[in-house]
C-alpha atoms as a PDB file:
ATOM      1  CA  UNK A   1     -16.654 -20.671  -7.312  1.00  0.00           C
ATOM      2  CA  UNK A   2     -19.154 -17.720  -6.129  1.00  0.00           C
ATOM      3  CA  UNK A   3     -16.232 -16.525  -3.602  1.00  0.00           C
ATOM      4  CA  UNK A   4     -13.972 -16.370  -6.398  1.00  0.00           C
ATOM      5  CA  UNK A   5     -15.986 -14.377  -8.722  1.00  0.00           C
ATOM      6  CA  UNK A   6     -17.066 -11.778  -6.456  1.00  0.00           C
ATOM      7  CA  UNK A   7     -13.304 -11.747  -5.107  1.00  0.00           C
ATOM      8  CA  UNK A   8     -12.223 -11.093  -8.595  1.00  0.00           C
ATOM      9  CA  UNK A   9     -14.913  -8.856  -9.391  1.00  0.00           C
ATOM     10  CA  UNK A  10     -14.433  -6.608  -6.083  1.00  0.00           C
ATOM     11  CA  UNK A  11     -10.620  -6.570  -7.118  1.00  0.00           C
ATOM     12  CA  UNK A  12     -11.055  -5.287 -10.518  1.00  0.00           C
ATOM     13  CA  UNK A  13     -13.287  -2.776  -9.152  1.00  0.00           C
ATOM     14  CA  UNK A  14     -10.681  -1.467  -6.819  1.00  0.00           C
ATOM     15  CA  UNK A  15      -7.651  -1.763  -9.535  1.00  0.00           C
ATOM     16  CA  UNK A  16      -9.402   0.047 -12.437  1.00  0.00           C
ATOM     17  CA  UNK A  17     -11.155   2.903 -10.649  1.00  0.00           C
ATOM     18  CA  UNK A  18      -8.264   3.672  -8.899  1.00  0.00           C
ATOM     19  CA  UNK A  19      -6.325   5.841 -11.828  1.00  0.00           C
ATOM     20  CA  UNK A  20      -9.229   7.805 -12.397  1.00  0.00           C
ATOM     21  CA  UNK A  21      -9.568   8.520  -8.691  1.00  0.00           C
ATOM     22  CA  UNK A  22      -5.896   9.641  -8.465  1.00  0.00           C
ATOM     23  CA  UNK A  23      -6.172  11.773 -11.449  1.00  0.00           C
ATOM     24  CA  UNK A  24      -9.194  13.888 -10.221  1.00  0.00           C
ATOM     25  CA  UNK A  25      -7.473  14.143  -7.067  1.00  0.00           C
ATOM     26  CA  UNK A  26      -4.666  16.091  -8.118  1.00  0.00           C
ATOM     27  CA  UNK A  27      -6.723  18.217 -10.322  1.00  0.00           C
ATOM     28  CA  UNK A  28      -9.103  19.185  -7.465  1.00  0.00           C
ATOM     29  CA  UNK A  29      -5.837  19.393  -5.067  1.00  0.00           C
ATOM     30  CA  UNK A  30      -7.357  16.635  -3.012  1.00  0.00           C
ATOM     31  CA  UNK A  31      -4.183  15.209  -1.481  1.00  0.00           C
ATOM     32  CA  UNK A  32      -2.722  14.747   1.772  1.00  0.00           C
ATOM     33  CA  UNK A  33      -0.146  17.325   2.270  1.00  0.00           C
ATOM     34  CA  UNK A  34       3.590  16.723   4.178  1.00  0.00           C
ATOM     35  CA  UNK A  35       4.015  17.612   7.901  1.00  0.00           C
ATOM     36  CA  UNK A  36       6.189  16.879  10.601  1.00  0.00           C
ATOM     37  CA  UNK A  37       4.360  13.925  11.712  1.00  0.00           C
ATOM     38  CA  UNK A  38       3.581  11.625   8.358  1.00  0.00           C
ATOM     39  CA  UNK A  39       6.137   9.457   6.596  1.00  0.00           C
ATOM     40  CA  UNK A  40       5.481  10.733   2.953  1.00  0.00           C
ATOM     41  CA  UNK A  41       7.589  13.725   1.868  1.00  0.00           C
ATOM     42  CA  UNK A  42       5.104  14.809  -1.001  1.00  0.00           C
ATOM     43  CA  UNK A  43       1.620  15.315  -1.836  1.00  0.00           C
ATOM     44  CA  UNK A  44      -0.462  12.133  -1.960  1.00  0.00           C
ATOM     45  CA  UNK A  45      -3.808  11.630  -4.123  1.00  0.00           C
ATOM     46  CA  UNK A  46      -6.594  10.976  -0.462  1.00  0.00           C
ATOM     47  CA  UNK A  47      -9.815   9.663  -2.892  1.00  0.00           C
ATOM     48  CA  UNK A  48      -8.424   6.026  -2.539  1.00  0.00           C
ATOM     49  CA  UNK A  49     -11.988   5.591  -0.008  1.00  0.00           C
ATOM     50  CA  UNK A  50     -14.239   6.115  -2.714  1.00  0.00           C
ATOM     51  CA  UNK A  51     -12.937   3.414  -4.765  1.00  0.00           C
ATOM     52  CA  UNK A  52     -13.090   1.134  -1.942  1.00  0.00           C
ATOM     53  CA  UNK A  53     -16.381   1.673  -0.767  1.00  0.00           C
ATOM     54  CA  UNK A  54     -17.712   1.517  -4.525  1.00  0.00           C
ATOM     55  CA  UNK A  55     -15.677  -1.947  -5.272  1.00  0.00           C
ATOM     56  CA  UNK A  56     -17.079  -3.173  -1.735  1.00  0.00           C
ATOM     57  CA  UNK A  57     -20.528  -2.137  -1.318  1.00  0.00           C
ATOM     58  CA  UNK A  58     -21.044  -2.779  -5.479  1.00  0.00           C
ATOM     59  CA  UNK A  59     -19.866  -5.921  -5.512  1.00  0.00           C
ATOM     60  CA  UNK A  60     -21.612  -7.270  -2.326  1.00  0.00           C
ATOM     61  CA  UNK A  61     -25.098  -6.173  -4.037  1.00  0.00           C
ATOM     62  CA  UNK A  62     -24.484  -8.219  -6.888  1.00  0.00           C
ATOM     63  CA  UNK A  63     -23.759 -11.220  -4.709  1.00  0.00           C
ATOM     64  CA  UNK A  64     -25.769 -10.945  -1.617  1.00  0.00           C
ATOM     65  CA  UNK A  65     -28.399  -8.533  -2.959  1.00  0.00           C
ATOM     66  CA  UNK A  66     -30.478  -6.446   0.085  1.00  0.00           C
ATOM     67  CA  UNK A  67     -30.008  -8.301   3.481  1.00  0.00           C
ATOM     68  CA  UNK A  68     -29.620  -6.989   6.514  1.00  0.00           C
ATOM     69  CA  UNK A  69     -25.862  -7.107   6.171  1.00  0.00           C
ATOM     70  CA  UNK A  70     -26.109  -5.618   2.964  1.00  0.00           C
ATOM     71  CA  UNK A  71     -28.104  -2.350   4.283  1.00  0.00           C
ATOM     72  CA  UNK A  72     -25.773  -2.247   7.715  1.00  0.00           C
ATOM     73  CA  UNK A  73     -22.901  -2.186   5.247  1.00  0.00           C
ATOM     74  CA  UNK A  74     -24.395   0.753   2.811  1.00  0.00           C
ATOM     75  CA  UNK A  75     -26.040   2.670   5.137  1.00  0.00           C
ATOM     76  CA  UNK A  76     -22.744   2.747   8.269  1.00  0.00           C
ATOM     77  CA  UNK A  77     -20.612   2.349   5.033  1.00  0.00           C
ATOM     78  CA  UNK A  78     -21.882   5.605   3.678  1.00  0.00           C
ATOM     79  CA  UNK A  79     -22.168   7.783   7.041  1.00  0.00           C
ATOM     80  CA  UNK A  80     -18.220   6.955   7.439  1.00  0.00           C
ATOM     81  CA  UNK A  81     -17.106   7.796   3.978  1.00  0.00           C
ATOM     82  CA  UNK A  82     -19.009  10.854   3.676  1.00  0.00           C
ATOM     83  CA  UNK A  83     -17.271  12.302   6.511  1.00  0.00           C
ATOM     84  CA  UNK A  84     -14.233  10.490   6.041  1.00  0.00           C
ATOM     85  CA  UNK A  85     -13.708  12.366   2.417  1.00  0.00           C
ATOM     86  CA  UNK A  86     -14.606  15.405   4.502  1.00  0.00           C
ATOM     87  CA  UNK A  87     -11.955  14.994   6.997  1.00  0.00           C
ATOM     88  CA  UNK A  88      -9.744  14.309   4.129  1.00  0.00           C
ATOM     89  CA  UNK A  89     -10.960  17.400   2.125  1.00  0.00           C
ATOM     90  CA  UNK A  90      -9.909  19.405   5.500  1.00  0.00           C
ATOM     91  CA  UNK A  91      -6.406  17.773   5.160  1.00  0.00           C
ATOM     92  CA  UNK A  92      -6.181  18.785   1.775  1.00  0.00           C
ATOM     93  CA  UNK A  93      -6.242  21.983   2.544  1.00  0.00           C
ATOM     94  CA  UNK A  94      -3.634  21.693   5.884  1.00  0.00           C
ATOM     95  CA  UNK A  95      -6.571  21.984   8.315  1.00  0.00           C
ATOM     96  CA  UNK A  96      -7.508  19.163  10.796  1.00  0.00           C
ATOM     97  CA  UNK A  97     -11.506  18.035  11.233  1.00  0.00           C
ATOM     98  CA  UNK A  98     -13.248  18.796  14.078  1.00  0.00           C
ATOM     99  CA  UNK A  99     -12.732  15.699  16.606  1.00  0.00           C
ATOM    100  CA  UNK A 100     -15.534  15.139  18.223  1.00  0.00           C
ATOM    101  CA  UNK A 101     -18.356  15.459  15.095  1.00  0.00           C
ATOM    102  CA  UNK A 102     -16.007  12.496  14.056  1.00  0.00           C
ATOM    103  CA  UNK A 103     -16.760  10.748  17.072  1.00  0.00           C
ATOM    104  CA  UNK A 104     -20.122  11.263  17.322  1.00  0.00           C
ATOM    105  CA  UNK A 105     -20.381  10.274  13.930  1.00  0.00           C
ATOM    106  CA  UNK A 106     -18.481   7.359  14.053  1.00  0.00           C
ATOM    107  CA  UNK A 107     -20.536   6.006  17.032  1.00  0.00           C
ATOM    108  CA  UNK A 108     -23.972   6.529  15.169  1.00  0.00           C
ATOM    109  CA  UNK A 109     -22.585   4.333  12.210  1.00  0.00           C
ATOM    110  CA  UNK A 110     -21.278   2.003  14.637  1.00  0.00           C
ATOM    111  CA  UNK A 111     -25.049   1.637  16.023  1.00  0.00           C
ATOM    112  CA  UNK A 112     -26.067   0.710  12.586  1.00  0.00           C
ATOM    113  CA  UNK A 113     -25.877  -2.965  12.552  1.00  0.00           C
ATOM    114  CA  UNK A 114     -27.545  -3.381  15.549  1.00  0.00           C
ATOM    115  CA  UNK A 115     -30.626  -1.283  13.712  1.00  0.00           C
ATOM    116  CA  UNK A 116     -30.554  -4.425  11.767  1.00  0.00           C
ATOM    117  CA  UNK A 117     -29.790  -7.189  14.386  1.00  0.00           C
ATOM    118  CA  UNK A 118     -26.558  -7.677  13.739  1.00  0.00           C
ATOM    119  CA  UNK A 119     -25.064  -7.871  17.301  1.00  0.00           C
ATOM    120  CA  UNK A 120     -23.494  -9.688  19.935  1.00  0.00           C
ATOM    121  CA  UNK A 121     -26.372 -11.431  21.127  1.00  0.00           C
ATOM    122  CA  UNK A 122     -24.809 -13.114  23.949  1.00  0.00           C
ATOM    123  CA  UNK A 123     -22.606 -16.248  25.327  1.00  0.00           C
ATOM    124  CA  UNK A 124     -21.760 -19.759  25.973  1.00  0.00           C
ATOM    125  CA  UNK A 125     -20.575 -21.174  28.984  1.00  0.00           C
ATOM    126  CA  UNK A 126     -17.411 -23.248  27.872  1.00  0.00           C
ATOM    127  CA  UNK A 127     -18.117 -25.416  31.171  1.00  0.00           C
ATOM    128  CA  UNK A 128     -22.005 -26.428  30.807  1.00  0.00           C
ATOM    129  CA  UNK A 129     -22.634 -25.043  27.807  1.00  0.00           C
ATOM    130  CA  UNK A 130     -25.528 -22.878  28.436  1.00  0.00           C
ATOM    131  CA  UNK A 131     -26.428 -19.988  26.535  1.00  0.00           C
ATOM    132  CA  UNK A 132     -26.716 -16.195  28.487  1.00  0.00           C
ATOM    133  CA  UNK A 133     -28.308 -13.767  26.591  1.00  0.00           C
ATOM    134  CA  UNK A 134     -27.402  -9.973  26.910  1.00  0.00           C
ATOM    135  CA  UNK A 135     -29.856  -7.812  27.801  1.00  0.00           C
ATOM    136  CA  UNK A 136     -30.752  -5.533  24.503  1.00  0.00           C
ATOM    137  CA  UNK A 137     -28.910  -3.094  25.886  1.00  0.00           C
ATOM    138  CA  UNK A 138     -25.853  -4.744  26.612  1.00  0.00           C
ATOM    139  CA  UNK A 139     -26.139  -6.434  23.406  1.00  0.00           C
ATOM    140  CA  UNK A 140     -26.195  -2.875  21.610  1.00  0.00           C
ATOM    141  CA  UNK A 141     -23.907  -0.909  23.960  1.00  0.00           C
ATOM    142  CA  UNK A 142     -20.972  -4.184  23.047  1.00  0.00           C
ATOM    143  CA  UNK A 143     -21.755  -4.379  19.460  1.00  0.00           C
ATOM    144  CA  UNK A 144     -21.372  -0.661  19.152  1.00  0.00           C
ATOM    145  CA  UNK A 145     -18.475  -0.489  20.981  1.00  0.00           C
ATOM    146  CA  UNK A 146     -16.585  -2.815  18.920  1.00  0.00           C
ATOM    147  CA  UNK A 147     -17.100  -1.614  15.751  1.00  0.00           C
ATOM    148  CA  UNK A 148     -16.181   1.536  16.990  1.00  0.00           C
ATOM    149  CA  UNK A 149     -12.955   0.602  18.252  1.00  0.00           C
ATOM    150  CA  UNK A 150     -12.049  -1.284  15.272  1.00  0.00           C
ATOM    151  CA  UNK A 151     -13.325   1.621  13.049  1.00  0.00           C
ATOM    152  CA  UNK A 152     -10.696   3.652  14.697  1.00  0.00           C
ATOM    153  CA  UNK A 153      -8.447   0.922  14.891  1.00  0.00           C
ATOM    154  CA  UNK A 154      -7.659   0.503  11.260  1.00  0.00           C
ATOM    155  CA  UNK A 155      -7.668   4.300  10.854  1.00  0.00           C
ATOM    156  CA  UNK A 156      -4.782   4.612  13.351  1.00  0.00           C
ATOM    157  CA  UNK A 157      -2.475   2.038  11.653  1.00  0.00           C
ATOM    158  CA  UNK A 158      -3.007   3.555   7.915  1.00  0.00           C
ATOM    159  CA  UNK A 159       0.654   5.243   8.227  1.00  0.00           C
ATOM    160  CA  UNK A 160       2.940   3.769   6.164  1.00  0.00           C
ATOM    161  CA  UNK A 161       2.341   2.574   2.348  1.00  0.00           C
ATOM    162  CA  UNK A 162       0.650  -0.743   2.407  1.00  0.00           C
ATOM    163  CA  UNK A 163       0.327  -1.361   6.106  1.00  0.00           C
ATOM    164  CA  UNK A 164      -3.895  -1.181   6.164  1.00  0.00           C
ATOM    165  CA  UNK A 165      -4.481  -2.405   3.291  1.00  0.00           C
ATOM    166  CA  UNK A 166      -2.546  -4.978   3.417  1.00  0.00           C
ATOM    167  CA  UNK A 167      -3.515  -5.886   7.050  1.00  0.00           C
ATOM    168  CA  UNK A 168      -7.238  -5.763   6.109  1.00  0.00           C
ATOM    169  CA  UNK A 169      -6.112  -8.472   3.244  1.00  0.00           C
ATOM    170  CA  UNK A 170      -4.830 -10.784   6.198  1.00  0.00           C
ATOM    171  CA  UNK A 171      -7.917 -10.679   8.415  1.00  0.00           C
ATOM    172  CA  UNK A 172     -10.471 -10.074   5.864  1.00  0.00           C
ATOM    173  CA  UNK A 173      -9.392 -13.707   4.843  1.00  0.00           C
ATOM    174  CA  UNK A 174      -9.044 -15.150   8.356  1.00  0.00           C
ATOM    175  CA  UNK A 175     -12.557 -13.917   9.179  1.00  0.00           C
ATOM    176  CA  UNK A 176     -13.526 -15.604   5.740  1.00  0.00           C
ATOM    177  CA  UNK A 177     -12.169 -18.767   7.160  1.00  0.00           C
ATOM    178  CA  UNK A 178     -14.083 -18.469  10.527  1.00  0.00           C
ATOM    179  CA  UNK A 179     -17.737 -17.498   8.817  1.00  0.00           C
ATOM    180  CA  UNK A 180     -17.389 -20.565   6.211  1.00  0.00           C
ATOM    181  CA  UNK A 181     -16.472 -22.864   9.101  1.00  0.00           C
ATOM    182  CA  UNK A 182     -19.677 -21.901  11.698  1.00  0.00           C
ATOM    183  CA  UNK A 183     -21.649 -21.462   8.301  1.00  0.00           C
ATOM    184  CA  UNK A 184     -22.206 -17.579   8.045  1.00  0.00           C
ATOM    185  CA  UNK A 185     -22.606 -17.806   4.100  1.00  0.00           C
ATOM    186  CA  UNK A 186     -23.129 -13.971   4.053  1.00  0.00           C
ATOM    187  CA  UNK A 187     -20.497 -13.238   6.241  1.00  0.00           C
ATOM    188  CA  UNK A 188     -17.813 -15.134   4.184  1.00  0.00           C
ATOM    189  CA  UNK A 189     -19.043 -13.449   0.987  1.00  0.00           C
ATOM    190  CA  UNK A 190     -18.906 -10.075   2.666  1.00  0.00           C
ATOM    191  CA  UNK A 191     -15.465 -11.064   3.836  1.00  0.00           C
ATOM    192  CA  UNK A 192     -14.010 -12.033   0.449  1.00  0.00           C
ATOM    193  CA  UNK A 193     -15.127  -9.208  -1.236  1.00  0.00           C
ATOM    194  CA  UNK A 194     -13.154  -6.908   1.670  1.00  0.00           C
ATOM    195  CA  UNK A 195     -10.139  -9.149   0.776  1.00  0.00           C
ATOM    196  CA  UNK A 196     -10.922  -8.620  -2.982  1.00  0.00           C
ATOM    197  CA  UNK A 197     -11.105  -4.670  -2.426  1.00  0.00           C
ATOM    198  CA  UNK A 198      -7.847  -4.511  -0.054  1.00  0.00           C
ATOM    199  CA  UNK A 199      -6.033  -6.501  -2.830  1.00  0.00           C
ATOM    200  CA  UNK A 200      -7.265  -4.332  -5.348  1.00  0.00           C
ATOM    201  CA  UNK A 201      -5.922  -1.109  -3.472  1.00  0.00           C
ATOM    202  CA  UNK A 202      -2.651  -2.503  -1.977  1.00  0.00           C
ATOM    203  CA  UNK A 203      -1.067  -2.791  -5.724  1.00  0.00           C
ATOM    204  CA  UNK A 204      -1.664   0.985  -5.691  1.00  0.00           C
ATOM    205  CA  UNK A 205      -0.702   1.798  -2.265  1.00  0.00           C
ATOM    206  CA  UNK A 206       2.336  -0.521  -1.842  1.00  0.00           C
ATOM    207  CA  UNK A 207       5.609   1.963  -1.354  1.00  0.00           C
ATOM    208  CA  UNK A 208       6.073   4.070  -3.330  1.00  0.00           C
ATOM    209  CA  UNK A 209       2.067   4.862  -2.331  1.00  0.00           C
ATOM    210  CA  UNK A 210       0.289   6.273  -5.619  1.00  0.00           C
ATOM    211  CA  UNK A 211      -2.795   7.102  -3.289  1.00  0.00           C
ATOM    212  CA  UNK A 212      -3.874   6.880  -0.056  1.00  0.00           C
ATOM    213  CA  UNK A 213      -7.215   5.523   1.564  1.00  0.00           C
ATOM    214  CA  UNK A 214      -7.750   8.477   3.790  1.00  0.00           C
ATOM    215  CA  UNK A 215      -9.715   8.311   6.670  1.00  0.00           C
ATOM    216  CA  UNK A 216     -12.986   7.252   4.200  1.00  0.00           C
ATOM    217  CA  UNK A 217     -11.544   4.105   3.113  1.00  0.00           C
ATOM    218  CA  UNK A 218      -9.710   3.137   6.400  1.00  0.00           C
ATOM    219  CA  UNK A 219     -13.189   3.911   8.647  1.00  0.00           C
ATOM    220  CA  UNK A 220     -14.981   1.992   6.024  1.00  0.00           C
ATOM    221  CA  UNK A 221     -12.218  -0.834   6.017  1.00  0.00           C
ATOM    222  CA  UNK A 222     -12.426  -1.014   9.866  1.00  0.00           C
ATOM    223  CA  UNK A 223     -16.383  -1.338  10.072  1.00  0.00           C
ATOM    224  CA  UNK A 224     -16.813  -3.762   7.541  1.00  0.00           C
ATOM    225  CA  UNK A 225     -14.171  -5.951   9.451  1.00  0.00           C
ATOM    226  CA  UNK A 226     -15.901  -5.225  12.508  1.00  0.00           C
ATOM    227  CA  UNK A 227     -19.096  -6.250  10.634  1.00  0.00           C
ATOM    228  CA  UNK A 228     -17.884  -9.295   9.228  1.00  0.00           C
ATOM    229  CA  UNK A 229     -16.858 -10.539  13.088  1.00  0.00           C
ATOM    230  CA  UNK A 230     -20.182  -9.699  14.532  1.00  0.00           C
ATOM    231  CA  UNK A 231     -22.013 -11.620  12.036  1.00  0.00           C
ATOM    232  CA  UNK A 232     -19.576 -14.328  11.277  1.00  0.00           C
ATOM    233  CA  UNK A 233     -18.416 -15.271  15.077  1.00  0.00           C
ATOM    234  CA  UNK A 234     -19.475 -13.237  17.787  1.00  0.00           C
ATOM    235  CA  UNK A 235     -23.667 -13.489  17.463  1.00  0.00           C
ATOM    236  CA  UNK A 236     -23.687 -15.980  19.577  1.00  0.00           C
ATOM    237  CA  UNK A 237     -19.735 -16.645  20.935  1.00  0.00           C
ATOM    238  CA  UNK A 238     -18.268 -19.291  23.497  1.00  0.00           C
ATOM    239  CA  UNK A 239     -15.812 -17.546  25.381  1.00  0.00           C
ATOM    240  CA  UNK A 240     -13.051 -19.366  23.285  1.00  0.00           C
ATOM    241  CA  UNK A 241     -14.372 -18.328  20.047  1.00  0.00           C
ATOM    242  CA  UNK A 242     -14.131 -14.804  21.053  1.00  0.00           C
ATOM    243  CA  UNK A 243     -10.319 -15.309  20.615  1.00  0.00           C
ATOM    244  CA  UNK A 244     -10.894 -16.079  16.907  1.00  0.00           C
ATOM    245  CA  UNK A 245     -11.948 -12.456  15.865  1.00  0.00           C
ATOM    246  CA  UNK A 246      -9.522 -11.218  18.558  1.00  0.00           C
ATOM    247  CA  UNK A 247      -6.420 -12.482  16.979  1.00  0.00           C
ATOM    248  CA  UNK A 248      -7.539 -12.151  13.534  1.00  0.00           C
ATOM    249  CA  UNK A 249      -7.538  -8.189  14.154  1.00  0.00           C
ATOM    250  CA  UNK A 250      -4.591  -8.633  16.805  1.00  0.00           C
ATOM    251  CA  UNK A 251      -2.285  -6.167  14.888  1.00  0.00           C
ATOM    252  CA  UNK A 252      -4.554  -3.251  14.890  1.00  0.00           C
ATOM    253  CA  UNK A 253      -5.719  -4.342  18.156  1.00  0.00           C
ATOM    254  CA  UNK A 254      -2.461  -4.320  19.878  1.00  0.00           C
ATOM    255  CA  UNK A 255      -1.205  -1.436  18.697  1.00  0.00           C
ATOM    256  CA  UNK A 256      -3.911   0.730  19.410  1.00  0.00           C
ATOM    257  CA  UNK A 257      -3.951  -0.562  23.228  1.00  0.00           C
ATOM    258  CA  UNK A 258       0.023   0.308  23.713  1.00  0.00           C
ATOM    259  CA  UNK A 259      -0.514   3.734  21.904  1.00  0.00           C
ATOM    260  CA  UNK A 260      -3.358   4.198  24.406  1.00  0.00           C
ATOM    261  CA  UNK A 261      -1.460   3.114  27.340  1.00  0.00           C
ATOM    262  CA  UNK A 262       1.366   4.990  26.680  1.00  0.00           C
ATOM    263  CA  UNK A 263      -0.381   8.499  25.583  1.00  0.00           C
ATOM    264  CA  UNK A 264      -2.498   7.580  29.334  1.00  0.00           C
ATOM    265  CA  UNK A 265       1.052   7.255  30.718  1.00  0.00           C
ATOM    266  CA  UNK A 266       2.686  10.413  28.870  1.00  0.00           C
ATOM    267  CA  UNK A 267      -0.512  12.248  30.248  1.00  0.00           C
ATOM    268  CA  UNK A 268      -1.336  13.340  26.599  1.00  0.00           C
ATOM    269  CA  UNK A 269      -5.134  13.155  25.155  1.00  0.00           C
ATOM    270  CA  UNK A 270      -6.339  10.119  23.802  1.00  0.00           C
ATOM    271  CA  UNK A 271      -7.307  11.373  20.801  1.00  0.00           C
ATOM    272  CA  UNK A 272      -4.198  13.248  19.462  1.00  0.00           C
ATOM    273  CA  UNK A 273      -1.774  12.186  16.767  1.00  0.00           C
ATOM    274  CA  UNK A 274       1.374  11.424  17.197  1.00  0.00           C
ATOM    275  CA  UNK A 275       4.454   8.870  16.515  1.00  0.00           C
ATOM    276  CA  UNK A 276       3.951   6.435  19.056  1.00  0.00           C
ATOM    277  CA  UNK A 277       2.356   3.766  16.766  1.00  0.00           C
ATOM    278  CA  UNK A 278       4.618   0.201  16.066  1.00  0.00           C
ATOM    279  CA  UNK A 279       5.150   1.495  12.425  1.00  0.00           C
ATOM    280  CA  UNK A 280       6.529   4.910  13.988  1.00  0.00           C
ATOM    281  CA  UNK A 281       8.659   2.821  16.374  1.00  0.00           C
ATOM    282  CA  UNK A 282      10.179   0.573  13.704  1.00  0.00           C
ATOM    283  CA  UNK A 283      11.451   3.276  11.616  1.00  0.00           C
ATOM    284  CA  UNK A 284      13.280   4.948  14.464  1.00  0.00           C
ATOM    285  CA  UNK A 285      14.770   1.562  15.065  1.00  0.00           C
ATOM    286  CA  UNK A 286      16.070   1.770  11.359  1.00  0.00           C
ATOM    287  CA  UNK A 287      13.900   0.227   9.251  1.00  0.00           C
ATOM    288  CA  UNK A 288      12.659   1.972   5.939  1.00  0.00           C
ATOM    289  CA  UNK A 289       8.598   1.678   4.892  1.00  0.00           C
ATOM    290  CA  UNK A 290       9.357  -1.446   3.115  1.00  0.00           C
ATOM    291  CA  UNK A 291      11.162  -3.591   6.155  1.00  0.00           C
ATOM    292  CA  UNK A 292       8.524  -2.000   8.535  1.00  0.00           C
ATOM    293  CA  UNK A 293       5.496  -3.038   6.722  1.00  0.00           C
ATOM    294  CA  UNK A 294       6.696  -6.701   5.392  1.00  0.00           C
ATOM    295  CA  UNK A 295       7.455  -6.987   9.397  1.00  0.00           C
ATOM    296  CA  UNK A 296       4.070  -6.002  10.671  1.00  0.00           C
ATOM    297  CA  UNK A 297       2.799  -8.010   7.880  1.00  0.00           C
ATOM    298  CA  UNK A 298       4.195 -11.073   9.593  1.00  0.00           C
ATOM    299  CA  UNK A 299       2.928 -10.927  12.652  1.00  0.00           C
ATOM    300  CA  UNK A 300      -0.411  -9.849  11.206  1.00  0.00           C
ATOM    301  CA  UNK A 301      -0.150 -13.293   9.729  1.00  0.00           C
ATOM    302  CA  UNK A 302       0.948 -14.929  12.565  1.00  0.00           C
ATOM    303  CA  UNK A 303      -2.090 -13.761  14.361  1.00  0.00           C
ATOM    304  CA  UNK A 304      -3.734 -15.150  11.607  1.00  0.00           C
ATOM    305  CA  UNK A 305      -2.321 -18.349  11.664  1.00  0.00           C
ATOM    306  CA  UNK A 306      -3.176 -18.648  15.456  1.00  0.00           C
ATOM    307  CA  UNK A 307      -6.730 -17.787  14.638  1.00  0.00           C
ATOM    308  CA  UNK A 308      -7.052 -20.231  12.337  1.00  0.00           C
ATOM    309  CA  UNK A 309      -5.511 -22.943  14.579  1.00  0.00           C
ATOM    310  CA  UNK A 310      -8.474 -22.159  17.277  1.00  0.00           C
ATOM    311  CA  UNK A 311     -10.858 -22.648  14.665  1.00  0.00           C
ATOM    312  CA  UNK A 312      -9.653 -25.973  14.127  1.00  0.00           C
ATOM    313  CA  UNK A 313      -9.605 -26.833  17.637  1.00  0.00           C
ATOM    314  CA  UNK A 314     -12.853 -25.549  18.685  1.00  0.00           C
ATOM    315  CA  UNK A 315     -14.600 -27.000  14.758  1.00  0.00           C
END
């Protein structure tokens, strides 16, 4: 009943603040202007983060109140939407932010939850089943380094209408699944409210996009998933339930990994943009937005599905 409520509530959030958002936006000019490289072939409202992060982070006081979830969520939440909204200010205006700040920034929040011991605290042997700890600096170095790849991660698929938010829906839901199943109460109420907020936004981001999430609400998407794993499955993992969070994020995962590979392979920098993502591939191949994305939906679900099928096995 509680998982509903705050579902509903972190939805509604999302849905109504939304209009407001997009209004304001194309007063102030705050929109993310047509090039070469994006989809979209006019200006696009960018404030879509705030709403997110206010739907989110509002709704999961009301339920969970302050935990340490709750402050790794405000305080990393915050860091990457404040410079997300400045990155997409810089858009606004047809310039491109700084890349390594962003980095630099994006690994401090990703060091948050640790700050709050929320890490990967180690693993089980699936043979004898004994328990190795990390050492605390292993167990900060991978617990940062995860929720820095799938902060990026998330940002890098936002490029076509409803493809991240609607992705987030999908795994926010399997990692509710996996936190109610090895009892991580907070976890799952963390992760229903994501699904609630990524609902909320898709009806307004589904093609024709209204708005976009920028780079505040798809950073802020991609930590709180990364969050969610941490807490919900990956504490204190067996090296099969590592899979679970693995293919419950395989879509952003994957895709990330062959854009790597093949910008390694190209000889071009890691960190520039470009069309080598699946979406980008698809539509070459033919499809329009609306093909591509209900495509990529399915085998985010897929991945969900096989997720789900480990729990079940391992439970």
């Amino acid at each position: 009943m509680m998982y509903g409520l705050a579902a509903l509530i972190s939805f509604a959030i999302v849905f109504v603040t939304v209009p407001p958002l997009r209004k304001l936006a194309l007063r102030l000019g705050f929109v993310d202007r047509p090039t070469t490289r994006k989809i979209h072939r006019k200006p696009i409202p960018l404030m879509g983060g705030a709403a997110i992060f206010a739907g989110c982070v509002g709704t999961m006081l009301l339920f969970v109140g302050l935990t340490p979830l709750s402050w790794t969520i405000v305080i990393g939440g915050f860091v990457l939407v404040a410079v997300g909204l400045i990155d997409d200010a810089w858009k606004a205006t047809g310039r491109e932010f700084p890349v390594w700040p962003r980095v630099i920034i994006y690994l401090a929040a990703a060091s948050v939850p640790s700050i709050f011991r929320i890490q990967m605290a180690g693993i089980a042997s699936p043979i004898n089943g004994h328990f190795y700890s990390f050492e605390g600096w292993f167990s900060w170095l991978a617990t940062t380094l995860w929720v820095f790849a799938l902060i990026n991660m998330i940002n890098f698929i936002d490029g076509v209408d409803g493809l991240a938010s609607g992705v987030c829906t999908l795994s926010s839901l399997t990692l509710l699944a996996a936190a109610l199943m090895t009892g991580r109460p907070d976890a799952a109420m963390l992760a229903v409210i994501a699904a609630g907020v990524s609902i909320g936004f898709l009806i307004h981001n589904f093609y024709p996009a209204r708005i976009f999430m920028g780079d505040a609400g798809a950073t802020f998407l991609g930590y709180t998933l990364a969050v969610i794993a941490v807490d919900g499955t990956l504490k204190r993992a067996t090296f099969i339930s590592m899979l679970v969070p693995l293919l419950a994020l395989g879509l952003p995962i994957l895709d990330t990994s062959f854009v790597m590979l093949r910008r390694l392979i190209s000889g071009k920098g890691l960190h520039h943009a470009d069309k080598l993502h699946t979406h980008h591939t698809l539509m070459k191949w033919g499809l329009n937005q609306v093909q591509t994305v209900s495509f990529l939906y399915l085998i985010s679900a897929l991945f969900a599905l096989m997720s789900i099928i480990l729990l079940l096995a391992i439970g």
